[in-house]
C-alpha atoms as a PDB file:
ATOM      1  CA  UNK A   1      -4.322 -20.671 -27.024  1.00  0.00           C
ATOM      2  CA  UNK A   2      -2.841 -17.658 -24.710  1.00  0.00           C
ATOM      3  CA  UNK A   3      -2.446 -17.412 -21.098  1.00  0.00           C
ATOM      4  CA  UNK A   4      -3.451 -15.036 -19.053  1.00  0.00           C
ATOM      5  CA  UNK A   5      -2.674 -13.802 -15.827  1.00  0.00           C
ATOM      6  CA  UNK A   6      -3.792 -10.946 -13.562  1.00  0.00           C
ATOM      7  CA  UNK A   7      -2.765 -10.641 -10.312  1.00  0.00           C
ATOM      8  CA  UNK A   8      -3.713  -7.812  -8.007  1.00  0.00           C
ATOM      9  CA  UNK A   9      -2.609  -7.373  -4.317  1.00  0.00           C
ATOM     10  CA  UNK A  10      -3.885  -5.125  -1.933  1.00  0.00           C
ATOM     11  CA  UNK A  11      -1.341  -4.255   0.972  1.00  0.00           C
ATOM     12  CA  UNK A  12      -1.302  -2.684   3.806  1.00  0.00           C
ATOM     13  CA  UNK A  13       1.633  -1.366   5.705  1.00  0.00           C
ATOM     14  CA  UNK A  14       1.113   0.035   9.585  1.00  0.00           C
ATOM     15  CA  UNK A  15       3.944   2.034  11.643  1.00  0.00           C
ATOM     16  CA  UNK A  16       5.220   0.370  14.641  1.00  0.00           C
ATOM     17  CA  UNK A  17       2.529   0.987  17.684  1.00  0.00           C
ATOM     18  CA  UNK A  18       0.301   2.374  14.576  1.00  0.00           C
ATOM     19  CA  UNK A  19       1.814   5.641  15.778  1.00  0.00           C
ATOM     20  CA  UNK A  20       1.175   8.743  13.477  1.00  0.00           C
ATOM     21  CA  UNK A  21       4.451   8.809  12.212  1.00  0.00           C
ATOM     22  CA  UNK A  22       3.850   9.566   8.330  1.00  0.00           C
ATOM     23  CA  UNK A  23       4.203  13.470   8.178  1.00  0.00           C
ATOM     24  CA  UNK A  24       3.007  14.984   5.533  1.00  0.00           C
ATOM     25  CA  UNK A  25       6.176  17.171   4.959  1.00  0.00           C
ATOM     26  CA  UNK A  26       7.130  14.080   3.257  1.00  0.00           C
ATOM     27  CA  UNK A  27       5.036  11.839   3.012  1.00  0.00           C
ATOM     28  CA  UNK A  28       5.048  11.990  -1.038  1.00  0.00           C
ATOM     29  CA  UNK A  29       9.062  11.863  -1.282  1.00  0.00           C
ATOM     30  CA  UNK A  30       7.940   8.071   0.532  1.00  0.00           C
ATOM     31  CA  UNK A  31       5.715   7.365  -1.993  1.00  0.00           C
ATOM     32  CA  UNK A  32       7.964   8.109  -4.789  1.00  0.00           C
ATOM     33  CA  UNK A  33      10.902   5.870  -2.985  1.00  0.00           C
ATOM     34  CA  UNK A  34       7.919   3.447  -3.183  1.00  0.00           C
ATOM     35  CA  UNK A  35       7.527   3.848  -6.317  1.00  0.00           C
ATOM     36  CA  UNK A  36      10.873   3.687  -7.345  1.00  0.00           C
ATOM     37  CA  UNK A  37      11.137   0.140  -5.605  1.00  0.00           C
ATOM     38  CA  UNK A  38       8.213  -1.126  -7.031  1.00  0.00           C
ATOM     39  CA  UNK A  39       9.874  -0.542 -10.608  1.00  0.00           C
ATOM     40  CA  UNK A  40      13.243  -1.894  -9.702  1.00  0.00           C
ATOM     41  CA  UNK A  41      11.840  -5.045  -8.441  1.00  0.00           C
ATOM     42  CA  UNK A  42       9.464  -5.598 -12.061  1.00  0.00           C
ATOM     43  CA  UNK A  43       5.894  -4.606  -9.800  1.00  0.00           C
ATOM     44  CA  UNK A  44       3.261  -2.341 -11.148  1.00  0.00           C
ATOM     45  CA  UNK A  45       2.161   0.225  -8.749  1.00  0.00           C
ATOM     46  CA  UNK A  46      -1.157   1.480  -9.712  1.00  0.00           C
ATOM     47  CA  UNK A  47      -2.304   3.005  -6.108  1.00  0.00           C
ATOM     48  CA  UNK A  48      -0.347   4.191  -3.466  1.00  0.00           C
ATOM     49  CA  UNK A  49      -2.306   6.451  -0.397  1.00  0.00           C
ATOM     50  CA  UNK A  50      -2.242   7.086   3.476  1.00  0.00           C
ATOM     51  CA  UNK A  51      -2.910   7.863   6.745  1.00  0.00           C
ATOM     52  CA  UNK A  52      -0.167   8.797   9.071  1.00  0.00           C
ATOM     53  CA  UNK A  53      -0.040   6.077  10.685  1.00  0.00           C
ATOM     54  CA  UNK A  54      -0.695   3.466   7.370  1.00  0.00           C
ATOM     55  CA  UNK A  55      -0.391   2.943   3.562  1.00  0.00           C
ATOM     56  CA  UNK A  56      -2.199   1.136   1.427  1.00  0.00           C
ATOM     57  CA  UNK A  57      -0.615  -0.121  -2.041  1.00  0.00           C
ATOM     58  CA  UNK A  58      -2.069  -1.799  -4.871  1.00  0.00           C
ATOM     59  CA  UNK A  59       0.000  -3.514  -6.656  1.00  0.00           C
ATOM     60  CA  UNK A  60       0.442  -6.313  -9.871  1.00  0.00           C
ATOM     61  CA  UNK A  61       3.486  -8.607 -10.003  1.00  0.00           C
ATOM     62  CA  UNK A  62       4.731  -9.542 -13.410  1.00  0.00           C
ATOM     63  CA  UNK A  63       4.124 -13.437 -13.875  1.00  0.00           C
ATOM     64  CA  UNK A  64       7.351 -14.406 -13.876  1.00  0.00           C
ATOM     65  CA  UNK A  65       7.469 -13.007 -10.214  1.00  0.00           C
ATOM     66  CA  UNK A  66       6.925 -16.221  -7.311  1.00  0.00           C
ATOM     67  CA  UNK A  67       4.224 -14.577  -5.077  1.00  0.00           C
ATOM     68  CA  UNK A  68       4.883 -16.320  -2.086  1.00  0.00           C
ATOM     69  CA  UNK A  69       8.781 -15.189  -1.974  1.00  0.00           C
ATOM     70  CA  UNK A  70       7.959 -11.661  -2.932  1.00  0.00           C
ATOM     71  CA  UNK A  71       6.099 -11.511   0.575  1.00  0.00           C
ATOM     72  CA  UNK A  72       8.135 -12.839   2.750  1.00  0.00           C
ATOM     73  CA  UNK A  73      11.308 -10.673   0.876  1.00  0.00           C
ATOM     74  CA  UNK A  74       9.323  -7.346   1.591  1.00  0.00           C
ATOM     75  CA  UNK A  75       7.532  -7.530   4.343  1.00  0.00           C
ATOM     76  CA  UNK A  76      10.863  -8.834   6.232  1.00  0.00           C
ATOM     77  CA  UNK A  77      12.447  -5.636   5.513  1.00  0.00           C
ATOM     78  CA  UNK A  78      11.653  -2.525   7.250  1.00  0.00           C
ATOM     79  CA  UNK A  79      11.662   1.114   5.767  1.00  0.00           C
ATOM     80  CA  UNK A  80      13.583   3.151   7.939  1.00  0.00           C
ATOM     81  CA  UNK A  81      13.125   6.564   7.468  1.00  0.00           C
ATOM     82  CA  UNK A  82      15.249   9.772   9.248  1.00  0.00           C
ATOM     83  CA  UNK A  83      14.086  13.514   8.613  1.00  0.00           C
END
């Protein structure tokens, strides 16, 4: 017998006020830096989109990942971005 496991999170990240702060000047050298993370930290990215003043990201932990400590580690940290 195998296991299987499939685990798909949708997540949503606002600006601070919601202001429209994602520009699209460079708005897809974010998504690649969020890309980038995602594969350092073992997540599949399969959707990343926008507004300027949200993203959305849909993403798949591996199942060795703890679910409950991957939230709290990301969402504690804030993206600062300059330029």
């Amino acid at each position: 017998m195998q296991n299987y496991v499939s685990l798909w999170v949708h997540l949503i990240w606002s600006t601070k006020n919601r202001e429209a702060f994602i520009h699209s000047s460079w708005k897809w050298k974010l998504y690649k830096h969020i890309q980038n993370y995602c594969e350092s930290k073992d997540y599949y990215l399969d959707f990343i989109n926008g507004m300027p003043d949200h993203l959305h990201l849909l993403v798949s932990p591996k199942p060795h990942r703890i679910f409950p400590s991957v939230i709290s580690s990301e969402t504690s940290n804030e993206i600062v971005i300059f330029g």
